[in-house]
PDB file of N, CA and C in Angstrom:
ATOM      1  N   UNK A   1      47.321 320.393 154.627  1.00  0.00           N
ATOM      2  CA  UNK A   1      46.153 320.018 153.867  1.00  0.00           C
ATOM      3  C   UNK A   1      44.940 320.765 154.419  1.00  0.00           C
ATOM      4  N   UNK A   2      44.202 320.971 153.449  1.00  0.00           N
ATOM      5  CA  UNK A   2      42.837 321.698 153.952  1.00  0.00           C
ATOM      6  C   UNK A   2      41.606 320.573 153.669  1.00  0.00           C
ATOM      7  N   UNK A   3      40.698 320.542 154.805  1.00  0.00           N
ATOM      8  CA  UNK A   3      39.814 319.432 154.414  1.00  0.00           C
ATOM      9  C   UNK A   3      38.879 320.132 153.779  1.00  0.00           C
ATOM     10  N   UNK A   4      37.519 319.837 152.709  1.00  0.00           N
ATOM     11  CA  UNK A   4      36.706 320.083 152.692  1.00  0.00           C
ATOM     12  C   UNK A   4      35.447 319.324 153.608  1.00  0.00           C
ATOM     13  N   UNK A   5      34.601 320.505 152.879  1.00  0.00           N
ATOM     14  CA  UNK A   5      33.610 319.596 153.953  1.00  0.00           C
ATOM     15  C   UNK A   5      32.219 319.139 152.797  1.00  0.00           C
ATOM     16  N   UNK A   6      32.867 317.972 152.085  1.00  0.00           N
ATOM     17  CA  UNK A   6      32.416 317.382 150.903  1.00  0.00           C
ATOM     18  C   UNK A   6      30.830 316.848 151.246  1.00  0.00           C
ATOM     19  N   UNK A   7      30.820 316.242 152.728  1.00  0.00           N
ATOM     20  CA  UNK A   7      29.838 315.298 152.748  1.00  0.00           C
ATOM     21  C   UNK A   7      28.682 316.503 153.621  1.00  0.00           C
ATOM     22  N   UNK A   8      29.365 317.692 154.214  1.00  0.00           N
ATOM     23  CA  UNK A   8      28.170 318.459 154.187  1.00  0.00           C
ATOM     24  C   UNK A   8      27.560 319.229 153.066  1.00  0.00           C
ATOM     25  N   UNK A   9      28.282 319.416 151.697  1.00  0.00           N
ATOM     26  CA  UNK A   9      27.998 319.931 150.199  1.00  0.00           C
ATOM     27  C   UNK A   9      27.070 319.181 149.739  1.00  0.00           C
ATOM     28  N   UNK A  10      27.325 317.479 150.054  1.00  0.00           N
ATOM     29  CA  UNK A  10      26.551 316.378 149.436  1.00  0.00           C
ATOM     30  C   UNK A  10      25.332 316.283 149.702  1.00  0.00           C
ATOM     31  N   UNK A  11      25.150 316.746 151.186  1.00  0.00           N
ATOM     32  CA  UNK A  11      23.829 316.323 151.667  1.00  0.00           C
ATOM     33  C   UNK A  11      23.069 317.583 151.815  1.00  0.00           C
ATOM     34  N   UNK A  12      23.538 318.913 151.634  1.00  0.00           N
ATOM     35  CA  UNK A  12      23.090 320.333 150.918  1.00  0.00           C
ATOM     36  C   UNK A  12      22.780 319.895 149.544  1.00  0.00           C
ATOM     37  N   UNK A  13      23.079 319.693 148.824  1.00  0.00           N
ATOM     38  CA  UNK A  13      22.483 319.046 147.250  1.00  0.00           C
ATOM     39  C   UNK A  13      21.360 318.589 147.433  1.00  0.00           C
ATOM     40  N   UNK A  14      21.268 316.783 148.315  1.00  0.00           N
ATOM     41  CA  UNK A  14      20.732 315.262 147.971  1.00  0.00           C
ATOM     42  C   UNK A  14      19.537 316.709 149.200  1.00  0.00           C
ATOM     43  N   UNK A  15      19.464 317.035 149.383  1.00  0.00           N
ATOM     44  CA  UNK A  15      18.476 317.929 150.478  1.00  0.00           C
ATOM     45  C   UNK A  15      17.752 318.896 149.409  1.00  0.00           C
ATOM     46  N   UNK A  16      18.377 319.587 148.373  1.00  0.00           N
ATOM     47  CA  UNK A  16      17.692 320.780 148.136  1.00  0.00           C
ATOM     48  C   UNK A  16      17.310 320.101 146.448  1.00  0.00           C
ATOM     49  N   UNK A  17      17.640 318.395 146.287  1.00  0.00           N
ATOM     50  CA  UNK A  17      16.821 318.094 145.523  1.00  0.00           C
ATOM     51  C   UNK A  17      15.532 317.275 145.754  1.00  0.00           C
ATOM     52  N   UNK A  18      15.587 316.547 146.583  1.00  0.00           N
ATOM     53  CA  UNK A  18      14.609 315.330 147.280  1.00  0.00           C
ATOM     54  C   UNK A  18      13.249 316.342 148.189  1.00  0.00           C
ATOM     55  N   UNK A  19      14.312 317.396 148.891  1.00  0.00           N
ATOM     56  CA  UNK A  19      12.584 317.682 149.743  1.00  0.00           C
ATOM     57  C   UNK A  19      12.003 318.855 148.413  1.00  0.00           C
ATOM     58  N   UNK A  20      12.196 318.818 147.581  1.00  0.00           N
ATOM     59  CA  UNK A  20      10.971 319.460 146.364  1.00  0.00           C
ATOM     60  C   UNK A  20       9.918 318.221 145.782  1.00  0.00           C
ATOM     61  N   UNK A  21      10.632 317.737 145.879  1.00  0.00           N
ATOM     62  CA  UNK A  21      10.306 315.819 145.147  1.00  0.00           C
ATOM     63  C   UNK A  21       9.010 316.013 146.397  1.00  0.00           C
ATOM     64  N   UNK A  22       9.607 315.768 147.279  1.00  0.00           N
ATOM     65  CA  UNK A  22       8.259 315.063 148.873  1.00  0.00           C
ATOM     66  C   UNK A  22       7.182 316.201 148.963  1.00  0.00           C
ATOM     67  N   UNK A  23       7.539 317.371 149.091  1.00  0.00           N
ATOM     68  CA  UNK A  23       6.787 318.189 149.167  1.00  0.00           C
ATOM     69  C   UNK A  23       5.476 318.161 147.839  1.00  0.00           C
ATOM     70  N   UNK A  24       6.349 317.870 146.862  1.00  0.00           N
ATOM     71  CA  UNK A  24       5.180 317.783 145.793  1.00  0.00           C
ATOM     72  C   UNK A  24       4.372 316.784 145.660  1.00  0.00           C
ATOM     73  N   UNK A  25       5.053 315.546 145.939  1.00  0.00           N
ATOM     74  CA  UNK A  25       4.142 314.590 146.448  1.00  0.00           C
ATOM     75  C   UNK A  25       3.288 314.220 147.338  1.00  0.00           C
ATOM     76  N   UNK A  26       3.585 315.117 148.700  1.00  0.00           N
ATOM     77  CA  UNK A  26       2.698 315.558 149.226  1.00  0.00           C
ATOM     78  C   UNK A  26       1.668 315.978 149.385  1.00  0.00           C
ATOM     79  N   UNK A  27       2.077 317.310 148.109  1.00  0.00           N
ATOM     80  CA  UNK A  27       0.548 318.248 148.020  1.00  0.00           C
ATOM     81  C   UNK A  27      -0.480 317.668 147.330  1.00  0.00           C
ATOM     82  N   UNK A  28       0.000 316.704 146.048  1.00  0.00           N
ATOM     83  CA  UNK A  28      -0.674 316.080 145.511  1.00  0.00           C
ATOM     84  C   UNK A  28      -1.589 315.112 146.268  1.00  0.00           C
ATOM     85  N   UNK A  29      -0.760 314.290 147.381  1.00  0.00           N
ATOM     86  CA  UNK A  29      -1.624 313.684 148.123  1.00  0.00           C
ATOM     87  C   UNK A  29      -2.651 313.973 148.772  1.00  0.00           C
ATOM     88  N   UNK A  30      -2.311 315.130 149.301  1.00  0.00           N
ATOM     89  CA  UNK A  30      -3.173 316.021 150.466  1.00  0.00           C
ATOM     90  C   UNK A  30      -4.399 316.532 149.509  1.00  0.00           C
ATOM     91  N   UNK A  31      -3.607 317.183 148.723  1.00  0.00           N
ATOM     92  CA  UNK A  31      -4.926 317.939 147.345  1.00  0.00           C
ATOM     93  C   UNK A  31      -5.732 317.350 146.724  1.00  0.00           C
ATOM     94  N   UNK A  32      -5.262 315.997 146.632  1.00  0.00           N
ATOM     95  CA  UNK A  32      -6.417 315.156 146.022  1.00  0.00           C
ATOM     96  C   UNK A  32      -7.429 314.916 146.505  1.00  0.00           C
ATOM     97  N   UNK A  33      -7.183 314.455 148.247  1.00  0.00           N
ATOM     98  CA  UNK A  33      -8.408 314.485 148.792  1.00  0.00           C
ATOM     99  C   UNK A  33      -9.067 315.683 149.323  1.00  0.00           C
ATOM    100  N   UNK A  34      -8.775 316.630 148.981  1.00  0.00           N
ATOM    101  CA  UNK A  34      -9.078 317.692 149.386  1.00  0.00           C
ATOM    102  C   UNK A  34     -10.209 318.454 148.269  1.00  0.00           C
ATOM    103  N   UNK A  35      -9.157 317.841 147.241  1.00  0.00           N
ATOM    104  CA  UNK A  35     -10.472 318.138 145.404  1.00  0.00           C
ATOM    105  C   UNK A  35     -11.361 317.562 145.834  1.00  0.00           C
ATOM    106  N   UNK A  36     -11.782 316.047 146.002  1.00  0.00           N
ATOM    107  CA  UNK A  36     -12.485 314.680 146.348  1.00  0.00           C
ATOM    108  C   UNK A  36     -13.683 315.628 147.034  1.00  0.00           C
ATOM    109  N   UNK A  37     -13.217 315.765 148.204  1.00  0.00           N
ATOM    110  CA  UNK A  37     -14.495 316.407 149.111  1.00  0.00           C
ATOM    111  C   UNK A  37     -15.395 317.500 148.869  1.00  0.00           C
ATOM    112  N   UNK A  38     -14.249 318.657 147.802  1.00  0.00           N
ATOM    113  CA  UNK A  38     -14.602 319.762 147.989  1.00  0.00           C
ATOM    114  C   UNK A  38     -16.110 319.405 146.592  1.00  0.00           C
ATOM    115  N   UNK A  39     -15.588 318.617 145.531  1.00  0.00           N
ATOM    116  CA  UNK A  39     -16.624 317.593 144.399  1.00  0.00           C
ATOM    117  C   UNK A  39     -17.456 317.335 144.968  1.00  0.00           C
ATOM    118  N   UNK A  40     -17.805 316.310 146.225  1.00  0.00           N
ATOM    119  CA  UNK A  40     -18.422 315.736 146.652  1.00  0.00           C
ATOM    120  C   UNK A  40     -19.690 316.883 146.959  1.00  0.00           C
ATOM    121  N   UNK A  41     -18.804 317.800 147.975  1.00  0.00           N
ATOM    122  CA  UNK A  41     -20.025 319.066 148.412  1.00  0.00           C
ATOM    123  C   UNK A  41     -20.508 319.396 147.425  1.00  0.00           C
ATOM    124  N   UNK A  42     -19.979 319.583 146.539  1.00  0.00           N
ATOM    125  CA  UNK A  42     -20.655 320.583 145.529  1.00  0.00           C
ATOM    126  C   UNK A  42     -21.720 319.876 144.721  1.00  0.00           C
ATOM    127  N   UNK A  43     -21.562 318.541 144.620  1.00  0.00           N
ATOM    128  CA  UNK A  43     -22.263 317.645 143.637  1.00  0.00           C
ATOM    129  C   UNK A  43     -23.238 317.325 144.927  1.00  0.00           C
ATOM    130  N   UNK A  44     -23.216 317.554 146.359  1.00  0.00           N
ATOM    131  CA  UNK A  44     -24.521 317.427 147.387  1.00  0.00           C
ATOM    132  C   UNK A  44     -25.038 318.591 147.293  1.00  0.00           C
ATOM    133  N   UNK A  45     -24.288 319.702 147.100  1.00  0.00           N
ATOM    134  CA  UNK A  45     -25.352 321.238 147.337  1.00  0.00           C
ATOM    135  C   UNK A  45     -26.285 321.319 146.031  1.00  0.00           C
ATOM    136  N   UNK A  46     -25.735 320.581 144.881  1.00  0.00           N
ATOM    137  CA  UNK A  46     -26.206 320.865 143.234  1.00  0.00           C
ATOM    138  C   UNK A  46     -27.259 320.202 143.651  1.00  0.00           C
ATOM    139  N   UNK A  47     -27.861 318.907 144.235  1.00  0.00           N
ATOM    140  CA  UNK A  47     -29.054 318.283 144.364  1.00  0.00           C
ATOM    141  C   UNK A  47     -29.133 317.223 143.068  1.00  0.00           C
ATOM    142  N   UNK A  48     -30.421 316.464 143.350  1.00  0.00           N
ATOM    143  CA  UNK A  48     -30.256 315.902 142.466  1.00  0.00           C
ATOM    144  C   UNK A  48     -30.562 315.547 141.025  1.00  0.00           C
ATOM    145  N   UNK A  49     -30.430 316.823 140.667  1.00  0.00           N
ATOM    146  CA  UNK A  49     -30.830 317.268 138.941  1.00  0.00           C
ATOM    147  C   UNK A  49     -29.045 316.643 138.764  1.00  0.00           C
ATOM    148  N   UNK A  50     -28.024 317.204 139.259  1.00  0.00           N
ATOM    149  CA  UNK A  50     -26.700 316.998 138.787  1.00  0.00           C
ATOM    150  C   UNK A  50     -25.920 314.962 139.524  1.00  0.00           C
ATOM    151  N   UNK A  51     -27.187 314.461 139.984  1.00  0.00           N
ATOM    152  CA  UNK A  51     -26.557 313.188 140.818  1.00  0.00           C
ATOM    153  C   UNK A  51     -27.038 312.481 139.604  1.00  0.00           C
ATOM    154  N   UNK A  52     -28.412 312.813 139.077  1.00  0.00           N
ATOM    155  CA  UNK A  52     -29.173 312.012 137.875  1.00  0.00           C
ATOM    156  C   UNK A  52     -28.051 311.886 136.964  1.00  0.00           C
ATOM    157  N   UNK A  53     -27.773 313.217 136.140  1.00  0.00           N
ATOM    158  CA  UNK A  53     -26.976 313.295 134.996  1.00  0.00           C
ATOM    159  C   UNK A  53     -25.332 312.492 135.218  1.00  0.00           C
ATOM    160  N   UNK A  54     -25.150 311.954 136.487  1.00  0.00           N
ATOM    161  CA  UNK A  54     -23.847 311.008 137.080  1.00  0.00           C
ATOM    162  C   UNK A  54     -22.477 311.843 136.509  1.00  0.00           C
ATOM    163  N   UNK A  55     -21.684 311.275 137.065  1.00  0.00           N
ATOM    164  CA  UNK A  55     -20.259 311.026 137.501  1.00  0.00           C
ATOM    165  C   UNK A  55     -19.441 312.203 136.416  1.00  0.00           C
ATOM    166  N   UNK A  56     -19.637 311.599 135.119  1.00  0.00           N
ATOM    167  CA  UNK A  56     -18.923 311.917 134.199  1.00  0.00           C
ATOM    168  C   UNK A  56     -19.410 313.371 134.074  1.00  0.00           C
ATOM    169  N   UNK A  57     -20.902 313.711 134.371  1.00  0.00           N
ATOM    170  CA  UNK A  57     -21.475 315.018 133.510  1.00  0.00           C
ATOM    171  C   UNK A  57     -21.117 315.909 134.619  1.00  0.00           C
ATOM    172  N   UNK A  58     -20.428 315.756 135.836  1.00  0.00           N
ATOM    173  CA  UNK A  58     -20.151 316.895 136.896  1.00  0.00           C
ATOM    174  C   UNK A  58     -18.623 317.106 136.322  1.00  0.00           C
ATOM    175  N   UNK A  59     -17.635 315.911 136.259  1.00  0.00           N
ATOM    176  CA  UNK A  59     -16.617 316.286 135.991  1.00  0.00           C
ATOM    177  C   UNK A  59     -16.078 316.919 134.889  1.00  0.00           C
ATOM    178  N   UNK A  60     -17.133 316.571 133.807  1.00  0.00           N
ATOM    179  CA  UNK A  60     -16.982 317.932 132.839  1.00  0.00           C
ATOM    180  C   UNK A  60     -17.738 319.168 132.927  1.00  0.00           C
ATOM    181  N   UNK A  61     -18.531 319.380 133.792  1.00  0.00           N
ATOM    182  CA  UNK A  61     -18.936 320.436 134.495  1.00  0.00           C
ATOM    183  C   UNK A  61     -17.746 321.447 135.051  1.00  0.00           C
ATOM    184  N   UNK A  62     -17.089 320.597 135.999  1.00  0.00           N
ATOM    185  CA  UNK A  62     -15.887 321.095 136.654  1.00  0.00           C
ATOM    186  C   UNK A  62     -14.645 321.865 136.101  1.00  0.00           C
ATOM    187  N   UNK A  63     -14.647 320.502 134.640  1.00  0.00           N
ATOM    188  CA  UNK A  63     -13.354 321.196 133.736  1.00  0.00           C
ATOM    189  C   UNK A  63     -13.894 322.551 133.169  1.00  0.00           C
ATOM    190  N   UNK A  64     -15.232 322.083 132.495  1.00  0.00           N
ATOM    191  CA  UNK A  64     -15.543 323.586 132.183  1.00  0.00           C
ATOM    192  C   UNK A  64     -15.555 324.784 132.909  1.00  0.00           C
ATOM    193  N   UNK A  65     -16.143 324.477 134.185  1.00  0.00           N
ATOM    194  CA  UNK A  65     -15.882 325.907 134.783  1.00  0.00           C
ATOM    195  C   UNK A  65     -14.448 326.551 135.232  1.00  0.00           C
ATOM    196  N   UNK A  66     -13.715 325.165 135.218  1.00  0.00           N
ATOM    197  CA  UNK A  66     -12.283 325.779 135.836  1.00  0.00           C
ATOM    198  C   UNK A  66     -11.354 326.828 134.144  1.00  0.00           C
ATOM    199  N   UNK A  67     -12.111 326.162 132.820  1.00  0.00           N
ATOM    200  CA  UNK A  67     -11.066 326.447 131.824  1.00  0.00           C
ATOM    201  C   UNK A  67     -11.686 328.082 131.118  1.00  0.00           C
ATOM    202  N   UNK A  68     -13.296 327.957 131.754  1.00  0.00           N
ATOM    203  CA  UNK A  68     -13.973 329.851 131.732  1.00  0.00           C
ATOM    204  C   UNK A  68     -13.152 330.208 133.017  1.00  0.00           C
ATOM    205  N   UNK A  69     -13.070 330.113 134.056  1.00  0.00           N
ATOM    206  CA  UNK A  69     -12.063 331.382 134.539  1.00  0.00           C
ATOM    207  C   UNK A  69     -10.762 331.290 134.031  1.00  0.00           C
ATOM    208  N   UNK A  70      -9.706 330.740 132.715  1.00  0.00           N
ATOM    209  CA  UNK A  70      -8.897 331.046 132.184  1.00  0.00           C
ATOM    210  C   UNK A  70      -7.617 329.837 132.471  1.00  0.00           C
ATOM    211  N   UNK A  71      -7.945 328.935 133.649  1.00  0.00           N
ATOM    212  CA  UNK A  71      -7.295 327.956 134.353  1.00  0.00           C
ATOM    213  C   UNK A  71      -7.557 326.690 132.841  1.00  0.00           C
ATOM    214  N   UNK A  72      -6.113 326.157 132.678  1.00  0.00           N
ATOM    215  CA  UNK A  72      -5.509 324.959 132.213  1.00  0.00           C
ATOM    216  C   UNK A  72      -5.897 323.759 133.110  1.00  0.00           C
ATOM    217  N   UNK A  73      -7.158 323.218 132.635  1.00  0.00           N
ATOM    218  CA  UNK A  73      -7.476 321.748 133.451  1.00  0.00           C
ATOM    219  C   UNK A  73      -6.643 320.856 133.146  1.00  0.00           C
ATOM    220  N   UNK A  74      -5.741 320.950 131.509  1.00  0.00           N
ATOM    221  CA  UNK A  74      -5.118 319.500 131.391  1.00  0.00           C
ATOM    222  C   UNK A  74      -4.399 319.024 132.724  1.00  0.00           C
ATOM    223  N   UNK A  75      -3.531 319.550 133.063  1.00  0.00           N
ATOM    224  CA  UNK A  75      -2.783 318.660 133.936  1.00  0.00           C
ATOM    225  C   UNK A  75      -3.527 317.920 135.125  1.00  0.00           C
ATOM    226  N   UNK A  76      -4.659 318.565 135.711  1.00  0.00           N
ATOM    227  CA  UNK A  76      -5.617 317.942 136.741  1.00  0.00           C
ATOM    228  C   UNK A  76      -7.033 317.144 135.929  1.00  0.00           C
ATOM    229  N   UNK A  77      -6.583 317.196 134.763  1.00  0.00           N
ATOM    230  CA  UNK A  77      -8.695 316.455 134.217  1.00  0.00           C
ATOM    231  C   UNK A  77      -8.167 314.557 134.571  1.00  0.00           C
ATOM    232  N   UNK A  78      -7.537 314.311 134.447  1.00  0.00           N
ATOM    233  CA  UNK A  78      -7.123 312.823 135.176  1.00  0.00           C
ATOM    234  C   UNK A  78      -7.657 312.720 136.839  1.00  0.00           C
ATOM    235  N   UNK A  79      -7.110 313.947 137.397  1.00  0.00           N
ATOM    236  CA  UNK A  79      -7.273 313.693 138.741  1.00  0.00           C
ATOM    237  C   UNK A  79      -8.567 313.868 139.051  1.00  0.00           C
ATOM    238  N   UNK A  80      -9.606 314.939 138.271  1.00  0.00           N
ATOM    239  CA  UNK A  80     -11.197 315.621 138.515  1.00  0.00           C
ATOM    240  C   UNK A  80     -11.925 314.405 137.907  1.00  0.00           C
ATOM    241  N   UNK A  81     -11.630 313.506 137.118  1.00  0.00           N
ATOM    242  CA  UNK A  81     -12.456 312.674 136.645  1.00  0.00           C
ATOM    243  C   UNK A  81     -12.014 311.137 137.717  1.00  0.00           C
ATOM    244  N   UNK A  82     -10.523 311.142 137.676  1.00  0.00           N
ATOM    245  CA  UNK A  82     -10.819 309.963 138.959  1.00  0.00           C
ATOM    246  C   UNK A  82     -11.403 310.144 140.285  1.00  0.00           C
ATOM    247  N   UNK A  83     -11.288 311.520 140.374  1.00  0.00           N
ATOM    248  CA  UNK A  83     -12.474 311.812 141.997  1.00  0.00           C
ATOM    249  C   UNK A  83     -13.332 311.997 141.903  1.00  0.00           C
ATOM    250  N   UNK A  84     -14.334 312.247 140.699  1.00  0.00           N
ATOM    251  CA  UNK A  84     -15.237 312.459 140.849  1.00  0.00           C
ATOM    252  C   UNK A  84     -16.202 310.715 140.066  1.00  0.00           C
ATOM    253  N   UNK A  85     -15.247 310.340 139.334  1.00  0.00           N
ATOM    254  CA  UNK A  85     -15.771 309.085 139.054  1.00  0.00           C
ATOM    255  C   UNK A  85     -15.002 308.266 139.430  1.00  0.00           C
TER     256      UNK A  85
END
């Protein structure tokens, strides 16, 4: 009989599907607060002509500028509007 070696195949799989999963959940985690702050500066350097106009009028500020350099906000305008409001 020849053994395989089934349960090192298994955990080569349950491995090269799960750490894409963590990693992405990760970045998301990490990136979010990382958007958060980088908003924050920018809405302290803008002063307060852009603190008056509040929450909502930076984060469509944001989408707009991200969708003129050619960048797809849909998938992040959830995340730019919950960090920034």
């Amino acid at each position: 009989m020849i053994a395989r070696p089934k349960m090192l195949a298994g955990l080569g799989l349950a491995a090269s599907l799960l750490l894409p999963v963590a990693a992405l959940a990760l970045g998301v985690w990490y990136g979010g607060s990382v958007l958060r702050q980088n908003v924050e500066s920018e809405i302290a350097q803008a002063g307060p002509e852009v603190a008056a106009q509040g929450a909502a009028a930076a984060a469509d500020a944001i989408i707009k500028e991200l969708e003129s350099r050619g960048l797809d906000a849909g998938p992040v305008r959830d995340l730019i509007t919950g960090a920034v409001g």
